[in-house]
Protein backbone atom coordinates (compact mmCIF):
# COMPACT_ATOMS: atom_id res chain seq x y z
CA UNK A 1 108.49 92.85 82.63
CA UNK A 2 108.62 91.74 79.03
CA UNK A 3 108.73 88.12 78.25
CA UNK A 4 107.02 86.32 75.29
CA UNK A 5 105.40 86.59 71.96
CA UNK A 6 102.96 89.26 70.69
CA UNK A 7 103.17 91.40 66.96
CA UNK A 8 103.02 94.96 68.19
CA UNK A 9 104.00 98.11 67.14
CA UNK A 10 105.24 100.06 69.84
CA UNK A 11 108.31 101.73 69.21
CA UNK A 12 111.63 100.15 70.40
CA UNK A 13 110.20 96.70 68.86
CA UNK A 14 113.15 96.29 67.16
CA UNK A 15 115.49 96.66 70.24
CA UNK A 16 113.29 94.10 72.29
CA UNK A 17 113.49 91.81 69.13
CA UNK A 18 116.90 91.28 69.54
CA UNK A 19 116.76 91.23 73.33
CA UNK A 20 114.74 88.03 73.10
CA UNK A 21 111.59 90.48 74.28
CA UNK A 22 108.20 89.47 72.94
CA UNK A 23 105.15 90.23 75.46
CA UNK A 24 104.41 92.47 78.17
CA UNK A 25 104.02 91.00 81.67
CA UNK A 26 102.19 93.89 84.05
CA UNK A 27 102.08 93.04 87.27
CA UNK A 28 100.67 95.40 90.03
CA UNK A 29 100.14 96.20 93.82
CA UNK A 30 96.63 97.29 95.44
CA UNK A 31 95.69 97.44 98.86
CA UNK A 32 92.04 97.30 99.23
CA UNK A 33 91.12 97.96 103.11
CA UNK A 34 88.49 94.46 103.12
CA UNK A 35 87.98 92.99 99.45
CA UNK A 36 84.27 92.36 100.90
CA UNK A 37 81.82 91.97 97.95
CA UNK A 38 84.19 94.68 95.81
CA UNK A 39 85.95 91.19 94.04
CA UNK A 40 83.70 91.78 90.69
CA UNK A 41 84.80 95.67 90.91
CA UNK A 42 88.31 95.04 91.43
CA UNK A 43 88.74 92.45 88.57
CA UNK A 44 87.17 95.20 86.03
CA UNK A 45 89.25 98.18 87.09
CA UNK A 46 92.19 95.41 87.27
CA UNK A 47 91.06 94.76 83.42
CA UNK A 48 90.42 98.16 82.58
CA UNK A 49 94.20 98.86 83.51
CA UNK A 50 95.36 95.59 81.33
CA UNK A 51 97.15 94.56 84.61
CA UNK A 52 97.74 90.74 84.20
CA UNK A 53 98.84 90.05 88.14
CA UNK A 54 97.47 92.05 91.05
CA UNK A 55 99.10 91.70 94.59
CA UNK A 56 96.18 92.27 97.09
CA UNK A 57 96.94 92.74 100.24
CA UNK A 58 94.82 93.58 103.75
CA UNK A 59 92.22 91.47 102.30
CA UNK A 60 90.08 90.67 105.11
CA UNK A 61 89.56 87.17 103.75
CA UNK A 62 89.53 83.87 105.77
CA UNK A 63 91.06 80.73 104.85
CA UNK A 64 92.88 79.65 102.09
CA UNK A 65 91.64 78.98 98.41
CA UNK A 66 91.23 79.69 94.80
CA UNK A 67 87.98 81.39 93.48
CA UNK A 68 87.21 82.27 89.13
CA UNK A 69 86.07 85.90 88.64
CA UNK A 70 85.87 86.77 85.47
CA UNK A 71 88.95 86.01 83.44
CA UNK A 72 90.87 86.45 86.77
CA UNK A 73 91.79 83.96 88.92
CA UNK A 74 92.23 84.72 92.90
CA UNK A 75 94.48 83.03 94.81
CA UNK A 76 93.91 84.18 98.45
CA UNK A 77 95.09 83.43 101.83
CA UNK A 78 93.76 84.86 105.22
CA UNK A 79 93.55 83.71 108.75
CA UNK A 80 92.03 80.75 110.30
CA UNK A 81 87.83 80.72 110.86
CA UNK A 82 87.96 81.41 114.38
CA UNK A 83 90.00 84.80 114.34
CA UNK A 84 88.55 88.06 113.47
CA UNK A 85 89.34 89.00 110.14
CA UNK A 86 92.06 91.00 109.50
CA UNK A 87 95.56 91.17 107.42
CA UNK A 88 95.34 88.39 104.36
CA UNK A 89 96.96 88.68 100.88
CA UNK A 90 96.16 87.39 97.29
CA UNK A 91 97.12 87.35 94.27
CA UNK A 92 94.96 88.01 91.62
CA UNK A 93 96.02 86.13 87.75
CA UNK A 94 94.26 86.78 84.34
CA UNK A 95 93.34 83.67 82.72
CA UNK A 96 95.66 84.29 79.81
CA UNK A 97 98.86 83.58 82.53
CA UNK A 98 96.85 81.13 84.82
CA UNK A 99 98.16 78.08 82.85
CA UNK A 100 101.72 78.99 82.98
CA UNK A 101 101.77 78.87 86.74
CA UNK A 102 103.83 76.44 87.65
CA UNK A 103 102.88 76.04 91.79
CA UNK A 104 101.75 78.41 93.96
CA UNK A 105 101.87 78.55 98.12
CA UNK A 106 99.83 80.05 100.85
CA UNK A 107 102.48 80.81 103.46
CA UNK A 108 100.79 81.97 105.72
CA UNK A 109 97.88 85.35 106.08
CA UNK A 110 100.78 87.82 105.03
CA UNK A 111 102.77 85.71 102.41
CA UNK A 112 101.34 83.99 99.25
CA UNK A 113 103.72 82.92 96.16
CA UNK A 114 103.21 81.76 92.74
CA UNK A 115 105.66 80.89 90.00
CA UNK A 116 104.80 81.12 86.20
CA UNK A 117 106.56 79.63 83.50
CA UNK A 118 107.77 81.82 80.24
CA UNK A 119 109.17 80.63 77.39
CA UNK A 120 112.68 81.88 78.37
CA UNK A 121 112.84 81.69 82.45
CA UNK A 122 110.78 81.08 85.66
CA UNK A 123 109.45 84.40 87.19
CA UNK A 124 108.55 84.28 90.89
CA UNK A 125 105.76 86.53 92.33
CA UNK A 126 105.77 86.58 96.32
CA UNK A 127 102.88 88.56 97.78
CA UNK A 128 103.27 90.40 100.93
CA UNK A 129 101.21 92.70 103.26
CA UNK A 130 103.86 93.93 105.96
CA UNK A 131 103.02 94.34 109.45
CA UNK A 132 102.84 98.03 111.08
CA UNK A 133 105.55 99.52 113.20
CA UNK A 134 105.30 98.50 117.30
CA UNK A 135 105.10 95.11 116.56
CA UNK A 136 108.93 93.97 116.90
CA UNK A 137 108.60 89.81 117.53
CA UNK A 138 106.13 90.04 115.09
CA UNK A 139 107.77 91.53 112.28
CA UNK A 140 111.08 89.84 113.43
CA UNK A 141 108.53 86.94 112.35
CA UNK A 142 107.55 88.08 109.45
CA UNK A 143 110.89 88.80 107.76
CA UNK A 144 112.50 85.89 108.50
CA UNK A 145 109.50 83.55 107.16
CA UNK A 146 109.43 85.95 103.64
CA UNK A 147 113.69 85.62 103.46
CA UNK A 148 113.21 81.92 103.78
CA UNK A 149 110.08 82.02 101.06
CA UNK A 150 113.05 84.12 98.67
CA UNK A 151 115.83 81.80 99.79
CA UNK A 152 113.65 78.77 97.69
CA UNK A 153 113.92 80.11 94.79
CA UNK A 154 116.55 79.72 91.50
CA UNK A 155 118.97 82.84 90.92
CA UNK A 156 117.60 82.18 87.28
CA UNK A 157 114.73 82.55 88.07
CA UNK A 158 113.23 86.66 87.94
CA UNK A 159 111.79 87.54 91.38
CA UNK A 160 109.15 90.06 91.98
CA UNK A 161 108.21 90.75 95.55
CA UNK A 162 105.37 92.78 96.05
């Protein structure tokens, strides 16, 4: 998605000149099976790729926080301390978009959003890691909880669920 201000070359410059298009924003999925100790590993293949937000889901992670890797910042949320880990999703922001985030939420350990400012519109990121088939209540759950997560937020704004 292509938002605000850089001087490169690339053809079709012109054409997102007059569209109002300046920078590149790449935003990507990745699920990792248990980010475990593989956080330093991820953020340099993340880098590596010039990915500026990563979606990470079946984390593995308990709790809820924010943690500096790097010139990444990780925004995770997972289940409570008593329960065996399992499911959790974060997202993962290079530093050069971390100060345009406007708020962020940790739904729940399948749901995390964040919301970064641009210098022409909002853009929404929701973070999801689905639940299996088989598990009907559940999912029933699930979907209902991520519509009402969508429902908050401005038809202006751009939405990216992931």
């Amino acid at each position: 998605m292509d938002i605000s201000g850089s001087n490169d070359k690339r053809p079709g410059k012109k054409k997102e000149k007059q569209l109002g298009i300046h920078e590149t924003l790449n935003v990507a999925a990745w699920n990792v099976r248990s980010i475990g100790n593989k956080e330093s590993e991820l953020v340099e293949e993340i880098k590596i790729k010039g990915i500026n937000v990563t979606v990470i889901s079946e984390t593995k992670k308990k709790l809820k926080g924010t943690k500096i890797i790097g010139n990444y910042t990780i925004l995770y949320s997972g289940v409570s301390q008593k329960t065996q880990a399992q499911s959790g999703v974060a997202l993962m922001i290079d530093h050069k978009w971390t100060s345009q985030i406007t708020n962020y939420s940790f739904v729940n350990d399948r749901i995390i959003t964040v919301c970064l400012k641009t210098n022409r519109r909002h853009i929404t990121i929701i973070g999801v890691y689905a639940l299996e088939e088989g598990r009907e209540e559940e999912t029933r759950c699930f979907y209902k909880q991520l519509q009402e997560e969508v429902d908050k937020y401005s038809k202006s704004d751009s939405l990216i669920i992931s």
